[in-house]
PDB file of N, CA and C in Angstrom:
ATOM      1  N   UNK A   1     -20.210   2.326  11.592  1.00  0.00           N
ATOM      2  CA  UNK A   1     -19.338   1.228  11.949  1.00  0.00           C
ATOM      3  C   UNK A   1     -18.037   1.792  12.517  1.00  0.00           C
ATOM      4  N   UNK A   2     -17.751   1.489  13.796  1.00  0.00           N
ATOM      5  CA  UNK A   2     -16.582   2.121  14.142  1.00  0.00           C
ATOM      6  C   UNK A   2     -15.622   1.042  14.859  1.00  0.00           C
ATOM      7  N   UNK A   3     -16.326   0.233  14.787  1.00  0.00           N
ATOM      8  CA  UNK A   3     -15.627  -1.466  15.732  1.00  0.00           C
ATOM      9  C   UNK A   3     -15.123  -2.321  14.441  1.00  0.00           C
ATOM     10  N   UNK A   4     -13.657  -3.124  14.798  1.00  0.00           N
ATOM     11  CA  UNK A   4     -13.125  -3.559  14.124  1.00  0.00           C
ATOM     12  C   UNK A   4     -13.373  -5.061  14.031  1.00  0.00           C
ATOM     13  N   UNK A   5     -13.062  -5.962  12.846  1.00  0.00           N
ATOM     14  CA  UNK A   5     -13.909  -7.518  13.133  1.00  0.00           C
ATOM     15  C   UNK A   5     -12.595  -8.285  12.545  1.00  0.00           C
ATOM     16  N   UNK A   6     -12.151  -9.754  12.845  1.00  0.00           N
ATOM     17  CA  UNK A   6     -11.464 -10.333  12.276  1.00  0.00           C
ATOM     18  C   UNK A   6     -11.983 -10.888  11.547  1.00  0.00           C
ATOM     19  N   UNK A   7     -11.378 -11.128  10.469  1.00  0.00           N
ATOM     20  CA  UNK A   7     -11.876 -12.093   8.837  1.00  0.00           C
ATOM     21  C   UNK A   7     -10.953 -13.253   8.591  1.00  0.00           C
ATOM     22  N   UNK A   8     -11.350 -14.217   8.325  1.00  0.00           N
ATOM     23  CA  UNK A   8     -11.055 -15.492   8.315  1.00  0.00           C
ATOM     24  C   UNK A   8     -11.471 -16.184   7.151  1.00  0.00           C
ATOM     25  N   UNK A   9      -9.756 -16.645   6.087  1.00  0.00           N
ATOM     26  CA  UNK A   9     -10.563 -17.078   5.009  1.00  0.00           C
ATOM     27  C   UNK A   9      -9.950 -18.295   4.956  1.00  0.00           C
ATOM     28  N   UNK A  10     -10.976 -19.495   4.469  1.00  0.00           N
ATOM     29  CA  UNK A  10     -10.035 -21.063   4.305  1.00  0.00           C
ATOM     30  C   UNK A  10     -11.341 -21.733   3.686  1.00  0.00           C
ATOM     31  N   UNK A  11     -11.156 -22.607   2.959  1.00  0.00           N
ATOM     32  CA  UNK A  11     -11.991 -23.604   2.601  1.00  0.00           C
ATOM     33  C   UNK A  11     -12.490 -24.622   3.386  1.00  0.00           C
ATOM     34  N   UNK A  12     -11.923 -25.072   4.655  1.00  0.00           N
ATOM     35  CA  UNK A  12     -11.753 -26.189   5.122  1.00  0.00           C
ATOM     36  C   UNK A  12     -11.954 -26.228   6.893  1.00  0.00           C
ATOM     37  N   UNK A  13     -10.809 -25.573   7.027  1.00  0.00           N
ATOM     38  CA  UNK A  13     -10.591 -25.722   8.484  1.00  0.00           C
ATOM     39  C   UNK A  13     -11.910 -25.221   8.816  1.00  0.00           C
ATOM     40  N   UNK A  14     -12.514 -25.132  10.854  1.00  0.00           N
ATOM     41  CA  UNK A  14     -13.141 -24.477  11.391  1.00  0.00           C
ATOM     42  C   UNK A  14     -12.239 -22.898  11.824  1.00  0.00           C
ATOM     43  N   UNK A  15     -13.560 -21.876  11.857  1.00  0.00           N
ATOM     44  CA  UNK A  15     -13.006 -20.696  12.271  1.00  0.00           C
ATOM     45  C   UNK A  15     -12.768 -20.526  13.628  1.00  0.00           C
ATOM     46  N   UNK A  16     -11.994 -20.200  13.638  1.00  0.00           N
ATOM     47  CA  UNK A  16     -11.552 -19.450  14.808  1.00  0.00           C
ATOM     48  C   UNK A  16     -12.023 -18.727  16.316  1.00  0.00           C
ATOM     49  N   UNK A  17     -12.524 -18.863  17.372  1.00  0.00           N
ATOM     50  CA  UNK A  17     -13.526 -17.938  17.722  1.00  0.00           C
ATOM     51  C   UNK A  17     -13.145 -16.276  17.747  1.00  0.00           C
ATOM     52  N   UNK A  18     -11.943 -16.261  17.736  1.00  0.00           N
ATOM     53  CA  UNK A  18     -11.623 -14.652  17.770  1.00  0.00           C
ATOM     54  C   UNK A  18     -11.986 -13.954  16.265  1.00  0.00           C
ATOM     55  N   UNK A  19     -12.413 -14.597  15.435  1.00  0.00           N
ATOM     56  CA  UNK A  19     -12.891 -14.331  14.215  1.00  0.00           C
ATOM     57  C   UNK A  19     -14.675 -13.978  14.149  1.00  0.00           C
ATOM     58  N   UNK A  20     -14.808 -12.912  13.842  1.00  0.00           N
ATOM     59  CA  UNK A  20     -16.153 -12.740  13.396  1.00  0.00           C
ATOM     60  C   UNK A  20     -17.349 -13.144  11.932  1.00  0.00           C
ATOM     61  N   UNK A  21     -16.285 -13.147  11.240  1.00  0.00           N
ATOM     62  CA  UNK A  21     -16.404 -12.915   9.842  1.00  0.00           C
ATOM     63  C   UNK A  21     -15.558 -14.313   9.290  1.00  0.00           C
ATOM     64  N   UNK A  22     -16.444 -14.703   8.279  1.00  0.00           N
ATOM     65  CA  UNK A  22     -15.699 -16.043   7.983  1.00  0.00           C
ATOM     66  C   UNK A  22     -16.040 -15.653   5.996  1.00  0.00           C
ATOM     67  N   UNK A  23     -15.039 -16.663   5.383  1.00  0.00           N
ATOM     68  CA  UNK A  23     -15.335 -16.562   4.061  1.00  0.00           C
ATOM     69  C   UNK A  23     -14.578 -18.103   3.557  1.00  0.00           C
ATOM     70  N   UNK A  24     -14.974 -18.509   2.712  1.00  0.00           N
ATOM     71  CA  UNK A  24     -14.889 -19.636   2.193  1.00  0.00           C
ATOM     72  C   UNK A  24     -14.235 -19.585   0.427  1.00  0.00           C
ATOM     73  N   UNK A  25     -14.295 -18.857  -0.015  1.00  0.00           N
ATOM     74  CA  UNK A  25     -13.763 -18.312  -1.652  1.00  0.00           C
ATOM     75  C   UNK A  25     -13.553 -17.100  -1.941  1.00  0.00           C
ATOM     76  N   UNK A  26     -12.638 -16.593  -2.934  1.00  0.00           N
ATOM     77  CA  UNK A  26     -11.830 -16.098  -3.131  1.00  0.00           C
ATOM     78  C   UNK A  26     -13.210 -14.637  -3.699  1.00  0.00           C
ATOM     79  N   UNK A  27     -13.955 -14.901  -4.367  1.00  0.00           N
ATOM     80  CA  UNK A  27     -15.021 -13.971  -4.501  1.00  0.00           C
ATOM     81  C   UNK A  27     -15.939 -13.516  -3.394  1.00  0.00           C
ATOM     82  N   UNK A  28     -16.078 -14.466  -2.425  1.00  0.00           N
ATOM     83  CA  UNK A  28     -16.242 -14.092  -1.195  1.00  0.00           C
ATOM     84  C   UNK A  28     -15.495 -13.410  -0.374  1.00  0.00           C
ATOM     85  N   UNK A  29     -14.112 -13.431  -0.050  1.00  0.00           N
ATOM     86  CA  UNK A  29     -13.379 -13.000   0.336  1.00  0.00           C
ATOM     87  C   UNK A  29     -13.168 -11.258  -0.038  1.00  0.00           C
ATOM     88  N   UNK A  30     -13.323 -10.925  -1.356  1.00  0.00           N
ATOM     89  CA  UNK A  30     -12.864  -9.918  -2.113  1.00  0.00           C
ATOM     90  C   UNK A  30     -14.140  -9.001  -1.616  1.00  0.00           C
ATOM     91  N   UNK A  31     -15.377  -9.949  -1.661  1.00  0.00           N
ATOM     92  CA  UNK A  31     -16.579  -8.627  -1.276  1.00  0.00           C
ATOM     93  C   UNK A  31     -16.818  -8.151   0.163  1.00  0.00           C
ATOM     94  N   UNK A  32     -16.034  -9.430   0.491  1.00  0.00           N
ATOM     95  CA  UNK A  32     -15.788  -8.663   2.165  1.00  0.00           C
ATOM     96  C   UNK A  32     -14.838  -7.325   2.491  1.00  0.00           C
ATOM     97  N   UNK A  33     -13.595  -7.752   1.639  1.00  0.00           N
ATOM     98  CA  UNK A  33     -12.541  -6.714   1.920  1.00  0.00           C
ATOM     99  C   UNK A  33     -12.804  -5.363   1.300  1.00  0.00           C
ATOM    100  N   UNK A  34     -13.826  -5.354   0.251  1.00  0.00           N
ATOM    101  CA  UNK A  34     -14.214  -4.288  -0.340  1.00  0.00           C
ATOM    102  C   UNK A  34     -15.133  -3.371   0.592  1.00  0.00           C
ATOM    103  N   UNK A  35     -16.093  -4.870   1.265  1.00  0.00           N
ATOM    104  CA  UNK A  35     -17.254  -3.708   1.876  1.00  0.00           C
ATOM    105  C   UNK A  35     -16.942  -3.155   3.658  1.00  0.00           C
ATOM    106  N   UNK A  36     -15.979  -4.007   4.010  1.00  0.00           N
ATOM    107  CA  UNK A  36     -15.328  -3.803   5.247  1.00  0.00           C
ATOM    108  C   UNK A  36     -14.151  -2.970   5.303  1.00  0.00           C
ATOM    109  N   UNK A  37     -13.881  -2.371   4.238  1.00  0.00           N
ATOM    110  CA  UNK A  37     -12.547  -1.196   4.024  1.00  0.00           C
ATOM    111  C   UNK A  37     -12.512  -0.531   5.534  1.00  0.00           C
ATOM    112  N   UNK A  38     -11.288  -0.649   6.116  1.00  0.00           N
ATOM    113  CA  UNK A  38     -11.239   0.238   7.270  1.00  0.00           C
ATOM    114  C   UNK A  38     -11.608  -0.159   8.413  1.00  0.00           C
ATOM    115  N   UNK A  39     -12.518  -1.624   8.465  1.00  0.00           N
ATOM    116  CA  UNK A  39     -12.633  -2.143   9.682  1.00  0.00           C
ATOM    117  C   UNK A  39     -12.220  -3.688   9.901  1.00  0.00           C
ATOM    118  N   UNK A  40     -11.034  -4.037   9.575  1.00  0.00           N
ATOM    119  CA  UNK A  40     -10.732  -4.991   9.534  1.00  0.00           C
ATOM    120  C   UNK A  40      -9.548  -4.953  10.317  1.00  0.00           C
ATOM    121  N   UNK A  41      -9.668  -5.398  11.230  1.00  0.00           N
ATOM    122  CA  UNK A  41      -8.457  -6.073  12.597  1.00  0.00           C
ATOM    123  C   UNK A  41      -7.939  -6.645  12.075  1.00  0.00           C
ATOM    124  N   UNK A  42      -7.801  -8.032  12.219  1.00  0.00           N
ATOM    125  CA  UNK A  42      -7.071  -9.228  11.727  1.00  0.00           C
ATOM    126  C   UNK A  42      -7.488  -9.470  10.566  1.00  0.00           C
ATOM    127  N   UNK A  43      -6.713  -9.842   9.643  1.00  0.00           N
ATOM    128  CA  UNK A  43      -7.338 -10.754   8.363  1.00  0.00           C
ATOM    129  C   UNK A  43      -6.361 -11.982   8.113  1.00  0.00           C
ATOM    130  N   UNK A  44      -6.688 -12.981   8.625  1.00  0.00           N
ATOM    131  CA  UNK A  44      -5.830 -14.427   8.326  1.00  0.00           C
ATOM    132  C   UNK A  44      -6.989 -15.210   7.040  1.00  0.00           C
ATOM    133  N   UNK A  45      -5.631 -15.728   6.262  1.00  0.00           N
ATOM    134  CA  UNK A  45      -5.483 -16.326   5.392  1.00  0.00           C
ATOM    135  C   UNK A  45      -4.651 -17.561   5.083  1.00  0.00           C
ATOM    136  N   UNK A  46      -5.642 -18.111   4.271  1.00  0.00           N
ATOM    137  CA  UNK A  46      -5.141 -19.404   3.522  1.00  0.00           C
ATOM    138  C   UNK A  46      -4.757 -19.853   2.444  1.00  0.00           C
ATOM    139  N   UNK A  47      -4.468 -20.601   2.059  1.00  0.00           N
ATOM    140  CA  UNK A  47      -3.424 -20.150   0.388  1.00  0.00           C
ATOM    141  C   UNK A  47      -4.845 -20.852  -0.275  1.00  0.00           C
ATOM    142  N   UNK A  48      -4.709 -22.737  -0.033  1.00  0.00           N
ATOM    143  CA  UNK A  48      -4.733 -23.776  -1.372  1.00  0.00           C
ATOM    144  C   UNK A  48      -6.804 -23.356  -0.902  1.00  0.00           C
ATOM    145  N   UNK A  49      -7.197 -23.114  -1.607  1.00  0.00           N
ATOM    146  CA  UNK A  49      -8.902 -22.767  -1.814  1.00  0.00           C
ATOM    147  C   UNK A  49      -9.385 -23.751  -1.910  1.00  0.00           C
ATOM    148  N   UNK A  50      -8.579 -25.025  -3.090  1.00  0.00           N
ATOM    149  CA  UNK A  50      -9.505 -25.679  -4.060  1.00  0.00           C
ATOM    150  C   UNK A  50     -10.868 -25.012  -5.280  1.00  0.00           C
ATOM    151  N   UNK A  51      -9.888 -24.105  -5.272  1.00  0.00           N
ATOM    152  CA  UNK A  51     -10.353 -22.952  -6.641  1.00  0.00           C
ATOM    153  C   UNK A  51      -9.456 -22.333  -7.789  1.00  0.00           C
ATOM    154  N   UNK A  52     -10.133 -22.107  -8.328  1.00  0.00           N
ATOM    155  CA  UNK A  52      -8.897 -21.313  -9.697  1.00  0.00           C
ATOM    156  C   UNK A  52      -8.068 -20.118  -8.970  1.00  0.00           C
ATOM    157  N   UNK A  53      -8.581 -19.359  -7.699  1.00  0.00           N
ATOM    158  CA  UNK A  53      -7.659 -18.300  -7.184  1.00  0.00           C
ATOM    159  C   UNK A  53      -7.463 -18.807  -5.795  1.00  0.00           C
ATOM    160  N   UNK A  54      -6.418 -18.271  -5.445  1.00  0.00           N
ATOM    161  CA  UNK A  54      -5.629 -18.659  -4.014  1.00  0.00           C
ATOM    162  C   UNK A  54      -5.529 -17.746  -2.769  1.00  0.00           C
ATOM    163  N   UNK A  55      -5.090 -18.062  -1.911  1.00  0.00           N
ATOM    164  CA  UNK A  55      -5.066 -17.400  -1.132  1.00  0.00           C
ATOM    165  C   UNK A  55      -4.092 -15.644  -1.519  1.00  0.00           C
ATOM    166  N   UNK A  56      -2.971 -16.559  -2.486  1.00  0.00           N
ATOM    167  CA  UNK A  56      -1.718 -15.223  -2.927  1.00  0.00           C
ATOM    168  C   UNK A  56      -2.815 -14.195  -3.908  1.00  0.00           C
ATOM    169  N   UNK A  57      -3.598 -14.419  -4.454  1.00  0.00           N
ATOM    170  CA  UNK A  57      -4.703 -13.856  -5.503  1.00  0.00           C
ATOM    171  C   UNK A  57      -5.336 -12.534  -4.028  1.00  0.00           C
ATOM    172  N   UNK A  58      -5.011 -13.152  -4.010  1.00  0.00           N
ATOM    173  CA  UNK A  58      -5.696 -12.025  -2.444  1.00  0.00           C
ATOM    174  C   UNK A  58      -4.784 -10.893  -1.778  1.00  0.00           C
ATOM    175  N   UNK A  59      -3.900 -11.552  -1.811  1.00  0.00           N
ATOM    176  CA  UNK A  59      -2.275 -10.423  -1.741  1.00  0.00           C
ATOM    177  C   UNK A  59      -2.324  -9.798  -2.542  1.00  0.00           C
ATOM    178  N   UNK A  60      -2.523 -10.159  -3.889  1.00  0.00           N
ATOM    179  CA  UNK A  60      -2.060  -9.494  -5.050  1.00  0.00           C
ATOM    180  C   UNK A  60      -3.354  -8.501  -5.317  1.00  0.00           C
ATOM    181  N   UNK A  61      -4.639  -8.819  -5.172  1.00  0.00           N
ATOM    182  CA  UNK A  61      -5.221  -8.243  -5.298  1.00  0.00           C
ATOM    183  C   UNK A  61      -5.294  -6.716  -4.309  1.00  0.00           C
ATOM    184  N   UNK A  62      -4.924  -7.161  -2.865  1.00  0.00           N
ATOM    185  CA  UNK A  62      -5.063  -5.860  -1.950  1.00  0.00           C
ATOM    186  C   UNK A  62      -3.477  -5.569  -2.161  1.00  0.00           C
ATOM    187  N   UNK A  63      -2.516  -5.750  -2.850  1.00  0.00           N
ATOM    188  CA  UNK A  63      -1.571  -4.899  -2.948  1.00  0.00           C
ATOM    189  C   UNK A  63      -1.522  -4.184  -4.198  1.00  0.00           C
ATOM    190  N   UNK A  64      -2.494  -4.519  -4.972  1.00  0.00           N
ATOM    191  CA  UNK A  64      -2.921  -3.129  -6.425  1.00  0.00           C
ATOM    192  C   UNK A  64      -3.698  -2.439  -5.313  1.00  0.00           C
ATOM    193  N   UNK A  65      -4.894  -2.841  -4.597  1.00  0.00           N
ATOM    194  CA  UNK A  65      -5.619  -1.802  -4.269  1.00  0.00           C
ATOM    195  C   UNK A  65      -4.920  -0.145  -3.450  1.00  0.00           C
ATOM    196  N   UNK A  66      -4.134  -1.557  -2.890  1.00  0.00           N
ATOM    197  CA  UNK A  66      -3.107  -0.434  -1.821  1.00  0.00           C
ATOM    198  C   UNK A  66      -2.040   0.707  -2.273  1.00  0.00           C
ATOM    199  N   UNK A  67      -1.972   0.295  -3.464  1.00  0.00           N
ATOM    200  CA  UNK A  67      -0.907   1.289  -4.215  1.00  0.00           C
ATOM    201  C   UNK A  67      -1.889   1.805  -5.304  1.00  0.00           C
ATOM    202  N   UNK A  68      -2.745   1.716  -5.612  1.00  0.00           N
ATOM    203  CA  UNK A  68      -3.601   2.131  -6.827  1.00  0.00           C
ATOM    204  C   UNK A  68      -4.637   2.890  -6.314  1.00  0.00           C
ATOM    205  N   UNK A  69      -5.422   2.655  -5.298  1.00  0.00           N
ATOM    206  CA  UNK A  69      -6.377   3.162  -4.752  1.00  0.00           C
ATOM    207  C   UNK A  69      -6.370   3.668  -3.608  1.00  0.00           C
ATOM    208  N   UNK A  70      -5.209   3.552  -3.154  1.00  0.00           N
ATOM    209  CA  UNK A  70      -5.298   3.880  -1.737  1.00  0.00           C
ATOM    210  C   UNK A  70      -6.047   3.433  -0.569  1.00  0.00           C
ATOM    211  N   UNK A  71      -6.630   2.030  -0.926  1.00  0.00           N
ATOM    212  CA  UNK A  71      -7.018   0.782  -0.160  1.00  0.00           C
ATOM    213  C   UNK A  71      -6.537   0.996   1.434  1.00  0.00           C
ATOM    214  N   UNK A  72      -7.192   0.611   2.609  1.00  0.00           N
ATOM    215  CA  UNK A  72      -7.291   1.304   3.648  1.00  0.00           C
ATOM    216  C   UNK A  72      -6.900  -0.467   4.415  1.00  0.00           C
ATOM    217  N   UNK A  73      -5.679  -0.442   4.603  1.00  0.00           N
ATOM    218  CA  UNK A  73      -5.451  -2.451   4.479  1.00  0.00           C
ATOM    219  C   UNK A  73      -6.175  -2.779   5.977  1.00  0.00           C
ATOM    220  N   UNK A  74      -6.114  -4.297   6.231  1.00  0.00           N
ATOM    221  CA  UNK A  74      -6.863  -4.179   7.835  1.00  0.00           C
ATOM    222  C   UNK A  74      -5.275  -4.030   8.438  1.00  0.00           C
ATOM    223  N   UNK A  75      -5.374  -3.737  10.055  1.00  0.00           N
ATOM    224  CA  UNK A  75      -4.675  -3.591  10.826  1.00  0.00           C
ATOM    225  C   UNK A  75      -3.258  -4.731  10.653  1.00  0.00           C
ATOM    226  N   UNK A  76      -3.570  -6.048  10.814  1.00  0.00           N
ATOM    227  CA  UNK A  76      -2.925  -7.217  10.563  1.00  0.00           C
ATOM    228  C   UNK A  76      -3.172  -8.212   9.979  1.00  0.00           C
ATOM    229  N   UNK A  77      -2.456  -8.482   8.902  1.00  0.00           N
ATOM    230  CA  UNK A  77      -2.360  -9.746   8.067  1.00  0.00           C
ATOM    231  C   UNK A  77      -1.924 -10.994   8.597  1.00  0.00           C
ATOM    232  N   UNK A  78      -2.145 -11.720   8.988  1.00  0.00           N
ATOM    233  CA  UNK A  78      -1.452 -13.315   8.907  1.00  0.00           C
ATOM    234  C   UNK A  78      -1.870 -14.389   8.181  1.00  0.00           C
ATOM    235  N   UNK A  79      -0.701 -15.191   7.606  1.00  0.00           N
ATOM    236  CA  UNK A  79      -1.283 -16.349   6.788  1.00  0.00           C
ATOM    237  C   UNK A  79      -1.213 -18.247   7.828  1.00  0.00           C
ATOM    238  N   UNK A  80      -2.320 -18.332   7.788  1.00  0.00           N
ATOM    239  CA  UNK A  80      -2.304 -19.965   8.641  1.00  0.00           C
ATOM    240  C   UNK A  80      -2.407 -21.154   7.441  1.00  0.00           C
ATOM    241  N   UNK A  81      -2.110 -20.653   6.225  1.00  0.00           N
ATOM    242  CA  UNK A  81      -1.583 -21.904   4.887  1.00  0.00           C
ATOM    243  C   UNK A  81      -1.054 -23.090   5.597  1.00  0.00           C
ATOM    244  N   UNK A  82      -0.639 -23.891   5.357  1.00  0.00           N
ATOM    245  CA  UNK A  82      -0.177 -25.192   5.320  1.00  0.00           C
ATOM    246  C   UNK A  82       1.002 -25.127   4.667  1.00  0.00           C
ATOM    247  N   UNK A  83       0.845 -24.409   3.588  1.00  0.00           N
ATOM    248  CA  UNK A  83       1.394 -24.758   2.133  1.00  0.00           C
ATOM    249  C   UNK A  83       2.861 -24.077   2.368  1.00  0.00           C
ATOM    250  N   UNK A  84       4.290 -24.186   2.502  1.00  0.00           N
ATOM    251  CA  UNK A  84       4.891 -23.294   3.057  1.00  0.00           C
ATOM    252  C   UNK A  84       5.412 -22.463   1.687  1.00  0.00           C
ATOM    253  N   UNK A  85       5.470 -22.562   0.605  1.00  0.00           N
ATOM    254  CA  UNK A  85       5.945 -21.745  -0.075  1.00  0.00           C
ATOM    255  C   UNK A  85       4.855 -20.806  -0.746  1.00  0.00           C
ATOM    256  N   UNK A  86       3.996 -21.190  -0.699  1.00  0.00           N
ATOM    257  CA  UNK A  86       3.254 -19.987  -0.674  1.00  0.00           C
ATOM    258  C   UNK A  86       3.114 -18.794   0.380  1.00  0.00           C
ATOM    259  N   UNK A  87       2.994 -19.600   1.441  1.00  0.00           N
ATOM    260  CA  UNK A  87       2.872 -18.738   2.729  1.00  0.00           C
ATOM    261  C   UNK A  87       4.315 -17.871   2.708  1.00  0.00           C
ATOM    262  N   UNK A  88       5.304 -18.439   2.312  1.00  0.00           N
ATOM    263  CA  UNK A  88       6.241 -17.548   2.183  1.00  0.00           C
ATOM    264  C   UNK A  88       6.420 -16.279   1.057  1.00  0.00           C
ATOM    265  N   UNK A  89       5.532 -16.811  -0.294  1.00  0.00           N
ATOM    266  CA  UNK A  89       5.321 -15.462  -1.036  1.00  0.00           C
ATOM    267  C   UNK A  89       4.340 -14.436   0.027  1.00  0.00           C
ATOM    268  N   UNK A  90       2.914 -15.281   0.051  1.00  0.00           N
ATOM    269  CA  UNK A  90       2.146 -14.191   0.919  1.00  0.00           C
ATOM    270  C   UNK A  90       2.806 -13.314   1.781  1.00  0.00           C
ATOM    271  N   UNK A  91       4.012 -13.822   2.440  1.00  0.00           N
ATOM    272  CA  UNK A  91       4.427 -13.413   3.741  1.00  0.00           C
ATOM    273  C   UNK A  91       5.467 -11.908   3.098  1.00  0.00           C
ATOM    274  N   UNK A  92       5.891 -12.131   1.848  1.00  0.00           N
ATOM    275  CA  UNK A  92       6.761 -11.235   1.218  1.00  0.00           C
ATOM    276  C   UNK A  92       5.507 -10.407   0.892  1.00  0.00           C
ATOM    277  N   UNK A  93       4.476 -10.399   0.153  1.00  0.00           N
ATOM    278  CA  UNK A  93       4.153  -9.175   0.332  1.00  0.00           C
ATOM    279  C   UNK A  93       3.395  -8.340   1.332  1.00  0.00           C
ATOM    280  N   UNK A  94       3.020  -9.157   2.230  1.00  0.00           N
ATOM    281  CA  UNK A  94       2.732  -8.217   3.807  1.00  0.00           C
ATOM    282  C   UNK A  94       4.091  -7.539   4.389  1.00  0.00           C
ATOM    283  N   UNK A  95       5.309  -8.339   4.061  1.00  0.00           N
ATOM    284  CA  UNK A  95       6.269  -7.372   4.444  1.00  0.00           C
ATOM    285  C   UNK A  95       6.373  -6.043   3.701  1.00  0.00           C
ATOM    286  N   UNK A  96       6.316  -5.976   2.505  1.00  0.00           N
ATOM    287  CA  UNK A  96       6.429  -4.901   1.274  1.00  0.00           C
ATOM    288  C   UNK A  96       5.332  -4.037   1.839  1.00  0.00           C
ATOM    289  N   UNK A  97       4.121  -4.404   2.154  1.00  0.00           N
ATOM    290  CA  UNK A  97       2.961  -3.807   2.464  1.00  0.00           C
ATOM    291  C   UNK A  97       3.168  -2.684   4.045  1.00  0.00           C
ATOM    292  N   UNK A  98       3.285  -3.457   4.700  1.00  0.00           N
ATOM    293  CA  UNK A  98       3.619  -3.624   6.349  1.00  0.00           C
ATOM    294  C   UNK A  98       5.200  -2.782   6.749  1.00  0.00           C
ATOM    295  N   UNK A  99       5.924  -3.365   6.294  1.00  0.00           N
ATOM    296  CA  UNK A  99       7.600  -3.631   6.613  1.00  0.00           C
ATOM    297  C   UNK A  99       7.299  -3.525   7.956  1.00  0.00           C
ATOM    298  N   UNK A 100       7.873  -2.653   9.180  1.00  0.00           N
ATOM    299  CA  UNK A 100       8.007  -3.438  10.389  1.00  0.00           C
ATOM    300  C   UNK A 100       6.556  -3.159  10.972  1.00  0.00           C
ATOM    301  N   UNK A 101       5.079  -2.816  10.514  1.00  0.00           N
ATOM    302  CA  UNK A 101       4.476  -2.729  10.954  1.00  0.00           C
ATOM    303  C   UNK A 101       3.123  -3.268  11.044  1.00  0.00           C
ATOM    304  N   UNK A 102       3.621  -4.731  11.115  1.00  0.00           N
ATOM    305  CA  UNK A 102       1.810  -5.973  10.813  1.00  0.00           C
ATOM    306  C   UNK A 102       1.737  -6.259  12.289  1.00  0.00           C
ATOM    307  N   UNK A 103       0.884  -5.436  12.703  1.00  0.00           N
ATOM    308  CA  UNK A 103       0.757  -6.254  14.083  1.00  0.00           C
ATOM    309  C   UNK A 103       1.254  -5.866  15.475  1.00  0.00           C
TER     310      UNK A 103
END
């Protein structure tokens, strides 16, 4: 695998066409980012799931990986939430993650 894919996670909306890869829950989401380590272009995200974990569960999760494991993040993060205060935590830790370099 040497080609990079965008991942697209939301409960709801339609994907994207610049998106390859789609995921719908938060356990879905996680086995993607696990098994796609390193080839992930874009990864946009959504906060409200309509599940016990959120879109921020997903931040939080690839920002242990990233400092704990040395997690290989995709190229660029963006969040397309609705929700604005979440999107504004998410958005704090892609900066922490990133600082001037998402994108």
């Amino acid at each position: 695998m040497t080609e990079k894919y965008n991942v697209y996670l939301d409960d709801c909306r339609e994907t994207p066409e610049e998106f390859q890869i789609r995921a719908y829950t938060y356990k879905d989401i996680i086995q993607i980012l696990v098994k796609m380590e390193g080839y992930i272009g874009i990864l946009s995200l959504d906060n409200d799931l309509g599940e016990e974990h959120e879109g921020y569960d997903v931040m939080k999760w690839l920002e242990k990986e990233y400092y704990i494991n040395d997690y290989k993040l995709p190229d660029k993060i963006i969040v397309h939430s609705m929700n604005p205060i979440a999107k504004k935590r998410m958005e704090m830790v892609i900066d922490k993650l990133y600082g001037d370099n998402n994108g």
